[in-house]
PDB file of N, CA and C in Angstrom:
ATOM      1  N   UNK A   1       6.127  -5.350 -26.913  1.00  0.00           N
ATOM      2  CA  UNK A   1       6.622  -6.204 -25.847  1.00  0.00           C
ATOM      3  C   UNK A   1       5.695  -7.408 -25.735  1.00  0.00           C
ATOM      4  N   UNK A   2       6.367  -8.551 -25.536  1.00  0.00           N
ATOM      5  CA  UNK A   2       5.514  -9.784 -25.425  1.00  0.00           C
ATOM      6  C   UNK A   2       4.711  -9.821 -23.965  1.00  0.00           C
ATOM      7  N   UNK A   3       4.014 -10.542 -23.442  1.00  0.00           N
ATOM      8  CA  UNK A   3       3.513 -11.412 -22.774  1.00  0.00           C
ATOM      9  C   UNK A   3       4.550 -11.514 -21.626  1.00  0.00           C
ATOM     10  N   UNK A   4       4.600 -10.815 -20.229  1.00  0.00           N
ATOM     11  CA  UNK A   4       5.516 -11.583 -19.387  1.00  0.00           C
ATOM     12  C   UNK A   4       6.905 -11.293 -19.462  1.00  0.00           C
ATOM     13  N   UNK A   5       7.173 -10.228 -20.688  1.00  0.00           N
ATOM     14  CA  UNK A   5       8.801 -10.236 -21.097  1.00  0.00           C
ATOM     15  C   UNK A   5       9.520  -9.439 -19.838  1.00  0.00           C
ATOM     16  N   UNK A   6       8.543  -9.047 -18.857  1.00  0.00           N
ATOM     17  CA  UNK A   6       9.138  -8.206 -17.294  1.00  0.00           C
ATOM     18  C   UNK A   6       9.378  -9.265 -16.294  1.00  0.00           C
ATOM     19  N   UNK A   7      10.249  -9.794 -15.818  1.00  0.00           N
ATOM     20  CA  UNK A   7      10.422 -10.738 -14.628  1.00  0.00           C
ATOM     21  C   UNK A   7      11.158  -9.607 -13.368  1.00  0.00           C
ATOM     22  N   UNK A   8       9.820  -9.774 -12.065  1.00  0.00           N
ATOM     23  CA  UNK A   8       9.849  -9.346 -10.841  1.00  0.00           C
ATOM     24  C   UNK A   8      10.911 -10.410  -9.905  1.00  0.00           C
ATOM     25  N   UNK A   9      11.728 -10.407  -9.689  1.00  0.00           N
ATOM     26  CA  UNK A   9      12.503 -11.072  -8.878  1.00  0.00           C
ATOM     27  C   UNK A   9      12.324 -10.470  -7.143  1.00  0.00           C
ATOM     28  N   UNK A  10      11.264 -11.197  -6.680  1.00  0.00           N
ATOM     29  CA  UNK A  10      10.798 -11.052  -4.879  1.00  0.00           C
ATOM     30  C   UNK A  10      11.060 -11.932  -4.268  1.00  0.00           C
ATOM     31  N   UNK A  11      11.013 -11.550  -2.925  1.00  0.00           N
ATOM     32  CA  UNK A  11      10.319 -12.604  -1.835  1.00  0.00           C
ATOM     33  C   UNK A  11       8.980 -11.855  -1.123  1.00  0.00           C
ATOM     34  N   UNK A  12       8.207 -12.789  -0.638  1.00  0.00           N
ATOM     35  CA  UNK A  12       6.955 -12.766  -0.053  1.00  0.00           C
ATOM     36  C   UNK A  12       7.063 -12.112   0.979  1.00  0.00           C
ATOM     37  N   UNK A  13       8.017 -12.132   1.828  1.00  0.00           N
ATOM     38  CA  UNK A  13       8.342 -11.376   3.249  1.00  0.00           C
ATOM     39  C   UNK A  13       9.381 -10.042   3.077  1.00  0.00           C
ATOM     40  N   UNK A  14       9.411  -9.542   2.516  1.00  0.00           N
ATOM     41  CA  UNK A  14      10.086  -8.474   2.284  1.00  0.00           C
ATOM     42  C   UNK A  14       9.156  -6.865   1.398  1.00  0.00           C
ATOM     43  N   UNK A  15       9.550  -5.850   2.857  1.00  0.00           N
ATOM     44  CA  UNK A  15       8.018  -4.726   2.392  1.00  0.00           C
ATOM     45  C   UNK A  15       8.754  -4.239   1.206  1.00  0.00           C
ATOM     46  N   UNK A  16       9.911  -4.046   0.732  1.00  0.00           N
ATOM     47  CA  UNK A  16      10.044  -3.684  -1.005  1.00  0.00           C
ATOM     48  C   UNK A  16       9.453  -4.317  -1.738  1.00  0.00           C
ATOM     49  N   UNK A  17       9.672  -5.617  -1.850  1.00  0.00           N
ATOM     50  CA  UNK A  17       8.974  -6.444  -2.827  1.00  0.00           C
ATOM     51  C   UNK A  17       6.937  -6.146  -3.109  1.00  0.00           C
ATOM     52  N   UNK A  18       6.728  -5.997  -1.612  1.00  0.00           N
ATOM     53  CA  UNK A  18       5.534  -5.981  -1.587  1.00  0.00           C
ATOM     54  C   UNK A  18       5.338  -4.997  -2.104  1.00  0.00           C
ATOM     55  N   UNK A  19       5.957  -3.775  -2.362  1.00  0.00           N
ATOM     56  CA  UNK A  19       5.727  -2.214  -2.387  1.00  0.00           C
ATOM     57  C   UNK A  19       5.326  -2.800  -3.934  1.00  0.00           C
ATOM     58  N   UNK A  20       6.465  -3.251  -4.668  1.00  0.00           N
ATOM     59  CA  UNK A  20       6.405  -3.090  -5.953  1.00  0.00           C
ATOM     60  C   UNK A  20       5.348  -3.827  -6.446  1.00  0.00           C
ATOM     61  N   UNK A  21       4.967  -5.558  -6.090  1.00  0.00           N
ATOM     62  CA  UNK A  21       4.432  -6.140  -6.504  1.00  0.00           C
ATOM     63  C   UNK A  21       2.663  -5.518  -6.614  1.00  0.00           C
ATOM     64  N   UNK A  22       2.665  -4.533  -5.227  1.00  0.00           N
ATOM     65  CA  UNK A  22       0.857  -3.820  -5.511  1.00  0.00           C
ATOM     66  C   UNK A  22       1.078  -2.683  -6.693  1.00  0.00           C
ATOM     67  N   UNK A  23       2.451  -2.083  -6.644  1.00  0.00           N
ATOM     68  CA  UNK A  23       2.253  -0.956  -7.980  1.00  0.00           C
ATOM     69  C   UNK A  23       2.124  -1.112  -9.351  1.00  0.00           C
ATOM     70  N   UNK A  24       2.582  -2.889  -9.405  1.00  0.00           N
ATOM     71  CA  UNK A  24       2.459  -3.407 -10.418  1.00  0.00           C
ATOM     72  C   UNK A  24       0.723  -3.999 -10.865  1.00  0.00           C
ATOM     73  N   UNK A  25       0.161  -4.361 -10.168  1.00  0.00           N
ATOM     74  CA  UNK A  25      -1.300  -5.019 -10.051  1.00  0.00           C
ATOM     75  C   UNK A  25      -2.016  -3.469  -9.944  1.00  0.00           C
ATOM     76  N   UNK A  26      -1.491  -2.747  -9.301  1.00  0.00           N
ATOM     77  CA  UNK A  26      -2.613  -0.680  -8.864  1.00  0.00           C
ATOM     78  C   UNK A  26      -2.542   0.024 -10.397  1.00  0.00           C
ATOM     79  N   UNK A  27      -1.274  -0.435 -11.115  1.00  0.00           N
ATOM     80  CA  UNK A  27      -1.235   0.057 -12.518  1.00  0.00           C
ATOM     81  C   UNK A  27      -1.550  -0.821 -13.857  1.00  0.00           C
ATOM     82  N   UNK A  28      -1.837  -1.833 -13.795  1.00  0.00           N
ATOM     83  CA  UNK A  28      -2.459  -2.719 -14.293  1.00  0.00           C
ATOM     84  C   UNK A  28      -1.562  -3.370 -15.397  1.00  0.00           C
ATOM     85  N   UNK A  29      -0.209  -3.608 -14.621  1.00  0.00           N
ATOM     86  CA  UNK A  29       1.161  -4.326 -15.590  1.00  0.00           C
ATOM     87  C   UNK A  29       1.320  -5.890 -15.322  1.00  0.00           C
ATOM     88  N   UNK A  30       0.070  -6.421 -14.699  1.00  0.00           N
ATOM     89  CA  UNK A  30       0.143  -7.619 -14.087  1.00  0.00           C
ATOM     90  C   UNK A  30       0.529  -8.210 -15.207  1.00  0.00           C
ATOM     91  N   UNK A  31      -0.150  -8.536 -16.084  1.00  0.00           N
ATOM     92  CA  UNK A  31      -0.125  -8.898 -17.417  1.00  0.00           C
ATOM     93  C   UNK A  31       1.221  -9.243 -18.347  1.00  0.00           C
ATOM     94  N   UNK A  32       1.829  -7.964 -17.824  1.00  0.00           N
ATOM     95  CA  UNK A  32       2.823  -8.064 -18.164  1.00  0.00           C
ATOM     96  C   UNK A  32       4.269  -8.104 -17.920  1.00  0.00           C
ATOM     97  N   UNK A  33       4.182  -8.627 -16.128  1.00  0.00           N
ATOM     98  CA  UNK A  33       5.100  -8.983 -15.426  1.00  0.00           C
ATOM     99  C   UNK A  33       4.894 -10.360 -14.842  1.00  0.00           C
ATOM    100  N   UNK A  34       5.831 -10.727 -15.116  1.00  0.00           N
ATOM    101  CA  UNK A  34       6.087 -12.171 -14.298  1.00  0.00           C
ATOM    102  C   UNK A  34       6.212 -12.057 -12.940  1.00  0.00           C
ATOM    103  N   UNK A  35       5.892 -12.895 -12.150  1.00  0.00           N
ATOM    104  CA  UNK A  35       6.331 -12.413 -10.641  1.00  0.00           C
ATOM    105  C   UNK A  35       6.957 -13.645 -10.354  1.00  0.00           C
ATOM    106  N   UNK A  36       8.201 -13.672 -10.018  1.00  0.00           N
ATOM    107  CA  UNK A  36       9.139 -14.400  -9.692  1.00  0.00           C
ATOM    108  C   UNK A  36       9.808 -14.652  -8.204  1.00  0.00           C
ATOM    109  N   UNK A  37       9.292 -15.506  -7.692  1.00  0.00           N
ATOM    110  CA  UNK A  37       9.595 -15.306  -5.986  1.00  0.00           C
ATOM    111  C   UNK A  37      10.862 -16.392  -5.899  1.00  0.00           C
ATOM    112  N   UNK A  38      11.946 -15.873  -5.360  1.00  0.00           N
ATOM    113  CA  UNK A  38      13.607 -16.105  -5.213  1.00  0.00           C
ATOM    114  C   UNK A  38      13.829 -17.679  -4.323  1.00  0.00           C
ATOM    115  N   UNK A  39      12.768 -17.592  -3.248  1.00  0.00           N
ATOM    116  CA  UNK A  39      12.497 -18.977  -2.374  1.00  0.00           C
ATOM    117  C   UNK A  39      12.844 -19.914  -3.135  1.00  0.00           C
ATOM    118  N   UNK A  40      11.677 -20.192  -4.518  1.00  0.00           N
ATOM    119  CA  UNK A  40      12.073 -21.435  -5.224  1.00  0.00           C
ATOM    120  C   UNK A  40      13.055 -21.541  -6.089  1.00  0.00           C
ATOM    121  N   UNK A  41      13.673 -22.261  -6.462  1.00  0.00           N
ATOM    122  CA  UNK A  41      15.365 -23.032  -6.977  1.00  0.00           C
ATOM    123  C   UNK A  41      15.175 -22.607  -8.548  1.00  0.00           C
ATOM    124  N   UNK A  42      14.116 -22.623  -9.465  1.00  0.00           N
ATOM    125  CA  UNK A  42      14.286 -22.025 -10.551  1.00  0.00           C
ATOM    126  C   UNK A  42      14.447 -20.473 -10.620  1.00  0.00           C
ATOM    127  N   UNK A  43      13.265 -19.623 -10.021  1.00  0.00           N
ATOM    128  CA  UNK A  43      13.153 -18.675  -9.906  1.00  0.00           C
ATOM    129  C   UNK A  43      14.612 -17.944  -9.412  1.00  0.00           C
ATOM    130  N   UNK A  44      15.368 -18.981  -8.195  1.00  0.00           N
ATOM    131  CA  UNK A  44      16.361 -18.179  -8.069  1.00  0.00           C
ATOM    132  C   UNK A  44      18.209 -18.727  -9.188  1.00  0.00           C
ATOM    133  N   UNK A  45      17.550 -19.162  -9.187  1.00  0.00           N
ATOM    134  CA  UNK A  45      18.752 -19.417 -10.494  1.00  0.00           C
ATOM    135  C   UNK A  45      18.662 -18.416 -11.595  1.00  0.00           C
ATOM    136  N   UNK A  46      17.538 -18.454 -11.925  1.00  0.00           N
ATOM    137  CA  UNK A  46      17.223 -17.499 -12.976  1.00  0.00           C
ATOM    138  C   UNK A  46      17.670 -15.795 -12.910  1.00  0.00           C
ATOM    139  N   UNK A  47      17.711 -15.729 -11.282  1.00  0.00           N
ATOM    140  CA  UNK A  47      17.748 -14.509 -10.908  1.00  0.00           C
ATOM    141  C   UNK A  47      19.399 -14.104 -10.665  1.00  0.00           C
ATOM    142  N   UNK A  48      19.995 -15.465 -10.184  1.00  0.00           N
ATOM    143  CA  UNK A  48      21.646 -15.796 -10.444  1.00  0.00           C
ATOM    144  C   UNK A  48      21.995 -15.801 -11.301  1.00  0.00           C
ATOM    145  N   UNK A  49      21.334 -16.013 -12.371  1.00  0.00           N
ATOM    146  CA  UNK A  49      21.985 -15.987 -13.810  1.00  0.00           C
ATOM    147  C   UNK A  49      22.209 -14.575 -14.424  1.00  0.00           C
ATOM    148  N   UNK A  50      21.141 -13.627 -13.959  1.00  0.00           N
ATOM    149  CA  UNK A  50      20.925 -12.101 -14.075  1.00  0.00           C
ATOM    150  C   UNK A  50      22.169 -11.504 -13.532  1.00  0.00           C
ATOM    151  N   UNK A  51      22.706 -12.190 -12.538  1.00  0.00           N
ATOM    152  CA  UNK A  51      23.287 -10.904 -11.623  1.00  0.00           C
ATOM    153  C   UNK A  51      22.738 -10.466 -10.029  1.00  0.00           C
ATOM    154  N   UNK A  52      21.750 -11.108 -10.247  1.00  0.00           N
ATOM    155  CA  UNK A  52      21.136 -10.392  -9.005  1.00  0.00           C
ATOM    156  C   UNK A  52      21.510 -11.185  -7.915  1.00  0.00           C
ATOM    157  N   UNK A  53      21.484 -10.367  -6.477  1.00  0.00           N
ATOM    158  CA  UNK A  53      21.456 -10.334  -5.306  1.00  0.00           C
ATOM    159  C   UNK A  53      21.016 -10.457  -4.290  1.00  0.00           C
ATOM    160  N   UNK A  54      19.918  -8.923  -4.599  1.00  0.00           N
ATOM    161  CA  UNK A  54      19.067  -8.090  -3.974  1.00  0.00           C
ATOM    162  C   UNK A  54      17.208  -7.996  -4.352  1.00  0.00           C
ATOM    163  N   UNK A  55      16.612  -8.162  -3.543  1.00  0.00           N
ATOM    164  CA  UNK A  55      15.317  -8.221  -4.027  1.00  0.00           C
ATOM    165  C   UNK A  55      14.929  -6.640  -3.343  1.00  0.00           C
ATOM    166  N   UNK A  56      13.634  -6.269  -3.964  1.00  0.00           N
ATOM    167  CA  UNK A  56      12.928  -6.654  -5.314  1.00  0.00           C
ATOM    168  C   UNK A  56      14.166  -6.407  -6.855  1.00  0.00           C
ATOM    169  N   UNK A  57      13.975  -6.740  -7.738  1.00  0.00           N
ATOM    170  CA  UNK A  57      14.830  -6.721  -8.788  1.00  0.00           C
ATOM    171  C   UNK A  57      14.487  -7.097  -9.880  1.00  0.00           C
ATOM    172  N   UNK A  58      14.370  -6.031 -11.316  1.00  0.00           N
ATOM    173  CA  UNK A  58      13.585  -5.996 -12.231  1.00  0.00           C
ATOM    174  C   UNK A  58      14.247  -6.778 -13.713  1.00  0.00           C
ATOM    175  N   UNK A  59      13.945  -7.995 -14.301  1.00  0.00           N
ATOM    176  CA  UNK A  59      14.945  -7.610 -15.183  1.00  0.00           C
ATOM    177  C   UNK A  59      13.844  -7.650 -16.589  1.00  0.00           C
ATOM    178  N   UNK A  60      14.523  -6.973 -17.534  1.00  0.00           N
ATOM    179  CA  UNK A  60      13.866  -6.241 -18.611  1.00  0.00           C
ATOM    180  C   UNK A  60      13.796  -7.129 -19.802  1.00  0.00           C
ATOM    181  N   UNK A  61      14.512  -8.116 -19.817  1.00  0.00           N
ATOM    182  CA  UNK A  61      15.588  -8.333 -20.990  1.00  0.00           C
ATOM    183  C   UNK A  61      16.770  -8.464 -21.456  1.00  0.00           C
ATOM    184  N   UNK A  62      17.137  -7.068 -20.576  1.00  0.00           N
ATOM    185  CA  UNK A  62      18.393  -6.967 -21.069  1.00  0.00           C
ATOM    186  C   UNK A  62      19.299  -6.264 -19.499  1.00  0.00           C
ATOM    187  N   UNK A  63      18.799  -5.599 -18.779  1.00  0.00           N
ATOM    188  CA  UNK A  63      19.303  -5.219 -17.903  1.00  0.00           C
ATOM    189  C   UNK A  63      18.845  -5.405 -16.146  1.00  0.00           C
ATOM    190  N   UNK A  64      19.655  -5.930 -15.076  1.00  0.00           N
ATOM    191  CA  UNK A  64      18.636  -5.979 -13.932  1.00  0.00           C
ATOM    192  C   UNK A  64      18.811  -4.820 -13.330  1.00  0.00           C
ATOM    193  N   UNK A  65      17.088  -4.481 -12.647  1.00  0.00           N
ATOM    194  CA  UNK A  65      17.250  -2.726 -11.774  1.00  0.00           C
ATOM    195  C   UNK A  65      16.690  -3.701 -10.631  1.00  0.00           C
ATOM    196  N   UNK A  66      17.793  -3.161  -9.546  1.00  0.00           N
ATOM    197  CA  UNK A  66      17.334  -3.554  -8.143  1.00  0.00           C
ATOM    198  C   UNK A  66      17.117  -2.475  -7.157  1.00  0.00           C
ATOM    199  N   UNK A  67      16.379  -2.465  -6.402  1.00  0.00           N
ATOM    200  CA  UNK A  67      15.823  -1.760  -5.502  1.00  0.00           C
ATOM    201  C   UNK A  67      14.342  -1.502  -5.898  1.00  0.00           C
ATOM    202  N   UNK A  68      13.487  -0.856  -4.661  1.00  0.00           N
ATOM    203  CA  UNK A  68      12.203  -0.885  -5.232  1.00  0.00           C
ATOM    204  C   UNK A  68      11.905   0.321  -6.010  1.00  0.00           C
ATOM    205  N   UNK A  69      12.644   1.497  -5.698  1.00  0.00           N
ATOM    206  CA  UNK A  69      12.384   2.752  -6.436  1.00  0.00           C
ATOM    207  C   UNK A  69      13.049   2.317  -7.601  1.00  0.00           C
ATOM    208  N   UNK A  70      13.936   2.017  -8.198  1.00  0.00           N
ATOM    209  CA  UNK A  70      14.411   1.840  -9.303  1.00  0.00           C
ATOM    210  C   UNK A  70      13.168   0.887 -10.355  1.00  0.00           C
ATOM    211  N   UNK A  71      12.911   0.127  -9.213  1.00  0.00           N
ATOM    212  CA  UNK A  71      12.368  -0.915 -10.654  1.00  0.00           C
ATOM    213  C   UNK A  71      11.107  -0.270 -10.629  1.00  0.00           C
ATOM    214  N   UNK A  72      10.271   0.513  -9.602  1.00  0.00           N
ATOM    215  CA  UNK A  72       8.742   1.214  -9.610  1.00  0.00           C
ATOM    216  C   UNK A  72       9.436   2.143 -10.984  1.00  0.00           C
ATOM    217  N   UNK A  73      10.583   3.276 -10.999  1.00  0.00           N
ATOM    218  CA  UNK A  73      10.746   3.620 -12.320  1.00  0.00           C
ATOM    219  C   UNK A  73      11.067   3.061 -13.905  1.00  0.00           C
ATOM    220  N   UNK A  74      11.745   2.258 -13.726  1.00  0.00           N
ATOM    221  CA  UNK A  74      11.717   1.028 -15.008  1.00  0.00           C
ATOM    222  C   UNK A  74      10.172   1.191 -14.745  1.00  0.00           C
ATOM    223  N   UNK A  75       9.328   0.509 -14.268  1.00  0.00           N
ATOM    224  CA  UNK A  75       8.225   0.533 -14.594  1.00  0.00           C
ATOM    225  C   UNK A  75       7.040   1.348 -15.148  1.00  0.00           C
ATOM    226  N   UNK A  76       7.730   2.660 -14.528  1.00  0.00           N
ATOM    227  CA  UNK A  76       6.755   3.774 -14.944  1.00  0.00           C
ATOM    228  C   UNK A  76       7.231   4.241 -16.242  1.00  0.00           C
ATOM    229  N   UNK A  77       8.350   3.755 -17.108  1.00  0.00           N
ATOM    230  CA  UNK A  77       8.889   4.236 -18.319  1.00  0.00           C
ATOM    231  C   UNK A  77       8.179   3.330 -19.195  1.00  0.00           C
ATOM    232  N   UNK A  78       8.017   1.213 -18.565  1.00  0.00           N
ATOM    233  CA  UNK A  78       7.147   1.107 -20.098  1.00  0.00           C
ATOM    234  C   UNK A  78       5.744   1.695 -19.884  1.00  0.00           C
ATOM    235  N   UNK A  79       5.103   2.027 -18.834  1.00  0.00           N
ATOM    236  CA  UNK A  79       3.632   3.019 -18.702  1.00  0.00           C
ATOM    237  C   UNK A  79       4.195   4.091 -20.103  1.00  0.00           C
ATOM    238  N   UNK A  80       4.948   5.096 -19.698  1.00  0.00           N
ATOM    239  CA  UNK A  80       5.344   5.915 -20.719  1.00  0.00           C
ATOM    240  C   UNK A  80       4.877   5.570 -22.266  1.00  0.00           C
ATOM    241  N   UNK A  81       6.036   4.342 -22.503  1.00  0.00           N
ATOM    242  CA  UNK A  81       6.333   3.765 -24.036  1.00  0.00           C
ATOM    243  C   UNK A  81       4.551   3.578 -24.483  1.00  0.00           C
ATOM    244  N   UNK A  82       4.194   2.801 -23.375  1.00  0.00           N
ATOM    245  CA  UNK A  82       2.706   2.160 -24.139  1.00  0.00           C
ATOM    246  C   UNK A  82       1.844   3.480 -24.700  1.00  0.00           C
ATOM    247  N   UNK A  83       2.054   4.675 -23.611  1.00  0.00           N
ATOM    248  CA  UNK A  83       1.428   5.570 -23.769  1.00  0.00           C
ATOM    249  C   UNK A  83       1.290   6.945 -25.413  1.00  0.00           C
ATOM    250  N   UNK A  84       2.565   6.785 -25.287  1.00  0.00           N
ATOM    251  CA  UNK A  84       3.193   7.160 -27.426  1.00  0.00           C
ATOM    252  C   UNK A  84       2.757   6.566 -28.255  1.00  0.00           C
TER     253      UNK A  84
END
C-alpha cells in the first residue's frame, strides 16, 4: 500500500470522527491515512464523488465504510494484512 492510499473523510466537531481519528494516530496508521475534513470544498467533493454522506467515512480505494465502527474495522484488517 502506498503512502496515504487511506482517506478519513471527518469533521472536527463530530465525537465519531474524533473516535476514529485518535485510533488511527493510538495505532500508528497516521502515516498512512489521509485525514480529510468535509468543511473544505475539495475534501468534500472528493468525498461526493465517493458516495459519501455520512462522516466519519473510510475510503480504501475502492470502497467507502461509513460509520465509526466500521471504518475502526477496515482499519484493524490493514493492521492484520501488514502483520502476515
Amino acid at each position: 500500500m502506498t503512502a496515504k492510499a487511506l482517506e478519513l473523510f471527518h469533521r472536527l466537531d463530530e465525537p465519531g470522527s474524533a473516535r476514529v481519528r485518535r485510533w488511527v494516530v493510538d495505532h500508528g496508521l497516521h502515516e498512512a491515512v489521509r485525514f480529510r475534513n468535509v468543511v473544505y470544498p475539495e475534501a468534500a467533493a472528493a468525498f461526493a464523488a465517493h458516495g459519501g454522506a455520512d462522516t466519519p467515512a473510510l475510503w480504501d480505494g475502492q470502497q467507502l465504510f461509513t460509520g465509526a465502527d466500521l471504518v475502526i474495522a477496515r482499519l484493524e484488517a490493514v493492521l492484520d494484512i501488514g502483520r502476515s
